[in-house]
N, C-alpha and C. Protein backbone atom coordinates (compact mmCIF):
# COMPACT_ATOMS: atom_id res chain seq x y z
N UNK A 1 -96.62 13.91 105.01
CA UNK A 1 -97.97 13.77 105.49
C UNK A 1 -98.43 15.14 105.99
N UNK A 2 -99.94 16.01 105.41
CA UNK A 2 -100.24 16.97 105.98
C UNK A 2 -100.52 16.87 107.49
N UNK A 3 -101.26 17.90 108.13
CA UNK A 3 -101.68 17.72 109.12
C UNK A 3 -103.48 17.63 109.17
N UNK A 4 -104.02 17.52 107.98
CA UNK A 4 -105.52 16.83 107.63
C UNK A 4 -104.89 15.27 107.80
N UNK A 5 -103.95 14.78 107.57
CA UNK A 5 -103.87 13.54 107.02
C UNK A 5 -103.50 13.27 109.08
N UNK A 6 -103.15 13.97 109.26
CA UNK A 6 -102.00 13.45 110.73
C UNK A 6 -103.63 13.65 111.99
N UNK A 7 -104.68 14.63 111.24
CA UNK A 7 -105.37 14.64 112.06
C UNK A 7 -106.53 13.49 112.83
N UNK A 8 -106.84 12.67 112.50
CA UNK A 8 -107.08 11.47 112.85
C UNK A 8 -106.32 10.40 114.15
N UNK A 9 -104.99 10.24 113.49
CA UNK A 9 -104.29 9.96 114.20
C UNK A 9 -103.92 10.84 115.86
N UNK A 10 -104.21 12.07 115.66
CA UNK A 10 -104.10 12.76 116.89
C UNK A 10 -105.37 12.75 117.80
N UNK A 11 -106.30 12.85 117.21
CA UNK A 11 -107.56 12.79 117.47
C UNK A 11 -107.85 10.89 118.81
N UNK A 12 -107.45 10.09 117.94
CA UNK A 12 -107.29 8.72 118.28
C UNK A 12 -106.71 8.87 119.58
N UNK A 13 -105.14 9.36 119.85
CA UNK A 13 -104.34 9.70 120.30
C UNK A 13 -104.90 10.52 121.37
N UNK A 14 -105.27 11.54 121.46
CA UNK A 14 -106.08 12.39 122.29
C UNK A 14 -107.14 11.78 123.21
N UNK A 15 -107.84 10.96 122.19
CA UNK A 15 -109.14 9.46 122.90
C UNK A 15 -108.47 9.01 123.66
N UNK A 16 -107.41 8.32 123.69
CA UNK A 16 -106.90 7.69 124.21
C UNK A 16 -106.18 8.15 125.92
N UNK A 17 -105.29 9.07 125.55
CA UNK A 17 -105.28 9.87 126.80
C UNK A 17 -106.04 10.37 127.22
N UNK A 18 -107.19 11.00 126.52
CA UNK A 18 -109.18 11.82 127.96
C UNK A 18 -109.15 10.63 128.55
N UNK A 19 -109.41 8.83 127.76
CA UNK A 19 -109.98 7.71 128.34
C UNK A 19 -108.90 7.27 129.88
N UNK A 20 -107.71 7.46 129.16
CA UNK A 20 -107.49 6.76 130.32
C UNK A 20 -106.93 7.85 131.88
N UNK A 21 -106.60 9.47 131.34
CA UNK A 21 -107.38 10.42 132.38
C UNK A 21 -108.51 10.22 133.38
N UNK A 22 -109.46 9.93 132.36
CA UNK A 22 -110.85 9.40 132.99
C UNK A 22 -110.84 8.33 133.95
N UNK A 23 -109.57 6.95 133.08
CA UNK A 23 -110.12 6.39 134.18
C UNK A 23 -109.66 6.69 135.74
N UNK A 24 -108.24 7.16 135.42
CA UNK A 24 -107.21 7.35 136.70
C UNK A 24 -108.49 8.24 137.65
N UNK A 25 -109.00 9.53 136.94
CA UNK A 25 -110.31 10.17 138.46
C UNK A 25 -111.15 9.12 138.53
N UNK A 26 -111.54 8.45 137.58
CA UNK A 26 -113.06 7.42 138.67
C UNK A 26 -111.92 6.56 139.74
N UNK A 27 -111.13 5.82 139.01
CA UNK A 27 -110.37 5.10 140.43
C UNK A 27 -110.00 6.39 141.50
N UNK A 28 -109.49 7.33 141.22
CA UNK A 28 -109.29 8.31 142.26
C UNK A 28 -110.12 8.42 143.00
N UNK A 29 -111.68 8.87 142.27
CA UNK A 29 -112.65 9.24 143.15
C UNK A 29 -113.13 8.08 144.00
N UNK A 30 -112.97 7.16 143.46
CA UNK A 30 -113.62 5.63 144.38
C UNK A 30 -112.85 6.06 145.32
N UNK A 31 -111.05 5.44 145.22
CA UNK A 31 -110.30 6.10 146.20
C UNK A 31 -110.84 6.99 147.44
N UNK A 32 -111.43 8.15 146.82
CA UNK A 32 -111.68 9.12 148.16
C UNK A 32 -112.96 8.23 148.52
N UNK A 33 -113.92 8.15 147.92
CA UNK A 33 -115.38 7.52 149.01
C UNK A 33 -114.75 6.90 149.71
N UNK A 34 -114.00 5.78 149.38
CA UNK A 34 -113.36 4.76 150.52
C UNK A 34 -113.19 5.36 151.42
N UNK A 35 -112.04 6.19 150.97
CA UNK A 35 -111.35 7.07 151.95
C UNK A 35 -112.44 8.13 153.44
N UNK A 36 -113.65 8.10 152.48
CA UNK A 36 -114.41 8.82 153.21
C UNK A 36 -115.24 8.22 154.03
N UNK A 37 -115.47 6.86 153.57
CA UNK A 37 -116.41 6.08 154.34
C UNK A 37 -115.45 5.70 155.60
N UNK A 38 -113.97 5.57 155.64
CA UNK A 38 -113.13 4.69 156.36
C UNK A 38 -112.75 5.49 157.42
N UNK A 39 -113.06 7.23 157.48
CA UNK A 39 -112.45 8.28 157.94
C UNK A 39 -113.98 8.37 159.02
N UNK A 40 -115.17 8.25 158.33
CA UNK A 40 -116.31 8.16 158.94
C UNK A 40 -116.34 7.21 160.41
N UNK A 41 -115.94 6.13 159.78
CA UNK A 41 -116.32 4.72 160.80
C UNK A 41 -115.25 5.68 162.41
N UNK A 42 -113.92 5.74 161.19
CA UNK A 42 -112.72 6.05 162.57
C UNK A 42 -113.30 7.42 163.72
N UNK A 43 -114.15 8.52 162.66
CA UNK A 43 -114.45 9.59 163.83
C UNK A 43 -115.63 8.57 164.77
N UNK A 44 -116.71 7.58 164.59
CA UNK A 44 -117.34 7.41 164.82
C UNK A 44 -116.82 6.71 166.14
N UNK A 45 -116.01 5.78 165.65
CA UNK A 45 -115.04 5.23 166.86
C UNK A 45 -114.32 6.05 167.98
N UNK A 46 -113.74 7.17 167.68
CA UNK A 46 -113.04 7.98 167.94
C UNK A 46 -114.30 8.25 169.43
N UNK A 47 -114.99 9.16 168.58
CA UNK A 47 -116.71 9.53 169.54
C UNK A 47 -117.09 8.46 170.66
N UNK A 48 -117.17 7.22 170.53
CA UNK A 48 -117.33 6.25 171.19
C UNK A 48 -116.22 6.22 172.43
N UNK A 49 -115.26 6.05 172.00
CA UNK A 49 -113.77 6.13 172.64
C UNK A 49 -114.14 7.36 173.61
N UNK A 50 -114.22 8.52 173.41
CA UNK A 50 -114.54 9.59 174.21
C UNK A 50 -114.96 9.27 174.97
N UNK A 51 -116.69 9.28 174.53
CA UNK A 51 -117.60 8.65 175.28
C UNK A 51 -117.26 7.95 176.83
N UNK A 52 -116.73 6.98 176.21
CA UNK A 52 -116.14 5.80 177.52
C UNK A 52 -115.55 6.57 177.82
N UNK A 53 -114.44 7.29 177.53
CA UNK A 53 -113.35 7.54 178.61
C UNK A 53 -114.22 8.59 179.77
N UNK A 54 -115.09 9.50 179.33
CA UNK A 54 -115.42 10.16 179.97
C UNK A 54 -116.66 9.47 181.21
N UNK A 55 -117.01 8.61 180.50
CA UNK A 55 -117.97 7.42 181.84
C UNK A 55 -116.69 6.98 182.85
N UNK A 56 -115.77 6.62 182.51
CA UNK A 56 -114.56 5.91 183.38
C UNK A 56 -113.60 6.89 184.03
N UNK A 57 -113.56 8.14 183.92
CA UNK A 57 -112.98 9.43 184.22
C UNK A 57 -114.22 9.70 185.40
N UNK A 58 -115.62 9.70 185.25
CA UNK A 58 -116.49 9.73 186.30
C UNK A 58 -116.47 8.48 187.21
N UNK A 59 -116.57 7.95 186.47
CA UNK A 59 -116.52 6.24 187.86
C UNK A 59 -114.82 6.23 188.69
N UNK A 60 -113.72 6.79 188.18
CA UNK A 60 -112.29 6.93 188.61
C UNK A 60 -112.36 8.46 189.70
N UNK A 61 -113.65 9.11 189.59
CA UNK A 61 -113.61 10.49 190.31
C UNK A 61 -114.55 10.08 191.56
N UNK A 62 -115.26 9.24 191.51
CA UNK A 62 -116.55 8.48 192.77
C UNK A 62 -115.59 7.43 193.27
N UNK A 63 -115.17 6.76 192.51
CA UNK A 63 -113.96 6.03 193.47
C UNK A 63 -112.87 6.46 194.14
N UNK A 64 -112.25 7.47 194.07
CA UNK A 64 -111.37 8.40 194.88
C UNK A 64 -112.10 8.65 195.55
N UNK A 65 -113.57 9.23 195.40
CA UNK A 65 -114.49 10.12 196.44
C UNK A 65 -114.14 9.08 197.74
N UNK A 66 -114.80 7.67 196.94
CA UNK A 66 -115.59 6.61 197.97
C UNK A 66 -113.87 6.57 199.11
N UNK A 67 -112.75 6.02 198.30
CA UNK A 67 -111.50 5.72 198.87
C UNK A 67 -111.29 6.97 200.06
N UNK A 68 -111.08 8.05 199.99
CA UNK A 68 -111.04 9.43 200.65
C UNK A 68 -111.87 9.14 201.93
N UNK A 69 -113.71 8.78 202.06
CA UNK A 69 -113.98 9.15 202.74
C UNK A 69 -113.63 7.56 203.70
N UNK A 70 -113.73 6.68 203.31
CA UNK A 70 -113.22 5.48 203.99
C UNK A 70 -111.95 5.27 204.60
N UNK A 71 -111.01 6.50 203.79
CA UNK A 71 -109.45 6.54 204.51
C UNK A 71 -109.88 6.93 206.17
N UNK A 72 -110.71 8.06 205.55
CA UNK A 72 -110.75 9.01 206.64
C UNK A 72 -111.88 8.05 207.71
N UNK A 73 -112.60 7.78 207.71
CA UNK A 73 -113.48 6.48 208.50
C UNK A 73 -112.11 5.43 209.64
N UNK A 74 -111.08 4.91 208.98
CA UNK A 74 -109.97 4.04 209.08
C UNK A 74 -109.19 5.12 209.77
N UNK A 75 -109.00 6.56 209.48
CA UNK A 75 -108.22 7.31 211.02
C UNK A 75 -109.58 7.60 211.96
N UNK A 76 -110.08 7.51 211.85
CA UNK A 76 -110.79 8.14 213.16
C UNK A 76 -111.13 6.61 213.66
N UNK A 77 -111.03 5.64 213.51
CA UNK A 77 -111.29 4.41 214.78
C UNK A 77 -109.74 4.43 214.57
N UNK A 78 -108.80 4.43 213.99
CA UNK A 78 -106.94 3.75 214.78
C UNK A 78 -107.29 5.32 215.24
N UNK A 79 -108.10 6.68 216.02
CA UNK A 79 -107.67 7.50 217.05
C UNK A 79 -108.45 7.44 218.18
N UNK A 80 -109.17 6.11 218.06
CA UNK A 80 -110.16 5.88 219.45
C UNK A 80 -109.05 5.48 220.39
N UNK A 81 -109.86 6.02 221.40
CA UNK A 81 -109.55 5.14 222.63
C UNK A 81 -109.10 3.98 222.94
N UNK A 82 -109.85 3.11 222.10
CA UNK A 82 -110.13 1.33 222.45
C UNK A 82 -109.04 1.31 221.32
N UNK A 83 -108.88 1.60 220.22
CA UNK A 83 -107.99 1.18 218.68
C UNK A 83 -106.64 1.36 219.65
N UNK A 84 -106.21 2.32 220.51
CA UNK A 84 -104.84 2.70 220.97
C UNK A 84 -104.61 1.70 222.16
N UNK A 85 -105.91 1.55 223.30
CA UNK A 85 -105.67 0.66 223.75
C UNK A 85 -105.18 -1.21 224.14
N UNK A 86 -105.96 -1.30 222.66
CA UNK A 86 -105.85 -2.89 222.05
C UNK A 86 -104.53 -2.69 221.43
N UNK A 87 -103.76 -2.29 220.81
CA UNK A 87 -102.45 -1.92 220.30
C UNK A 87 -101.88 -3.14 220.39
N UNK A 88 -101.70 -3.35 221.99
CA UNK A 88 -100.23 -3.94 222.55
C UNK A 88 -100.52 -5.65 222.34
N UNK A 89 -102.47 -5.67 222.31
CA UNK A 89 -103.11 -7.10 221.97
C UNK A 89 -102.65 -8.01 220.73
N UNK A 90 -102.92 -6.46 219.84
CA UNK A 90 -103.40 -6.83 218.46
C UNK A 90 -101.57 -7.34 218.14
N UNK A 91 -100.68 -6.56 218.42
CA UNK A 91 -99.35 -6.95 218.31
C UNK A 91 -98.97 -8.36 218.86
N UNK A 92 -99.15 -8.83 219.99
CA UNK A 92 -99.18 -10.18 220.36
C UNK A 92 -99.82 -11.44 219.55
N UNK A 93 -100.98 -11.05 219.19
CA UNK A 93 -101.77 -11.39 218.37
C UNK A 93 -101.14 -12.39 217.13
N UNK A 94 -100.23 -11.14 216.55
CA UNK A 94 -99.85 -11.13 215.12
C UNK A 94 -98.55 -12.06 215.44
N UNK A 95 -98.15 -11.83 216.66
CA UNK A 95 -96.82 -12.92 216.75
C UNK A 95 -97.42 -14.51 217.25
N UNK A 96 -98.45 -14.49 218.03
CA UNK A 96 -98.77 -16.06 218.10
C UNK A 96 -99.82 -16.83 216.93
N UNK A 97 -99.87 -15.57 215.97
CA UNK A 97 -100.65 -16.46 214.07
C UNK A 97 -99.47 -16.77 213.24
N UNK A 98 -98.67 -16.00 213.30
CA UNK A 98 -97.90 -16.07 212.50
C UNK A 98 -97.10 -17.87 212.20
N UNK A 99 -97.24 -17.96 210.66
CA UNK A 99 -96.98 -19.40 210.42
C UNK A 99 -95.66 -19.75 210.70
């Protein structure tokens, strides 16, 4: 068989592998959109996620504030006068509630 005669057959042959080349990149490329749409949603989430943490990183920095200045409120009456004096009450107290 020449290779006029064989050429057809290669030709066919050749179709055959561009076609199914072809198809493997369109599924590939679908592949990536997915891939791109799915990578999208996650930064989008990601951003959100931030977001919050950084609202709850501020509300966790005003609540220490608030805790701090209320500690400090809670020593200065147990260094009154009357807080040191009642002492010996408040101790009696706790022994005639007690269940």
């Amino acid at each position: 068989m020449s290779i006029r005669e064989q050429q057809p057959e290669i030709e066919q042959e050749a179709g055959s592998e561009l076609d199914a080349a072809l198809a493997a990149t369109d599924s590939a490329l679908r592949q990536l959109d997915v891939a791109k749409g799915r990578e999208k949603q996650l930064r989008e989430q990601v951003n959100k996620l931030e977001k919050r943490l950084l609202e709850k990183e501020k509300e966790l920095t005003g609540l220490q504030r608030e805790l701090r200045a209320r500690s400090e409120l809670v020593g200065e009456f147990q260094r009154t006068l009357s807080w040191r004096v009642t002492k010996p009450l408040r101790a009696v107290r706790r022994l005639l509630v007690r269940p």
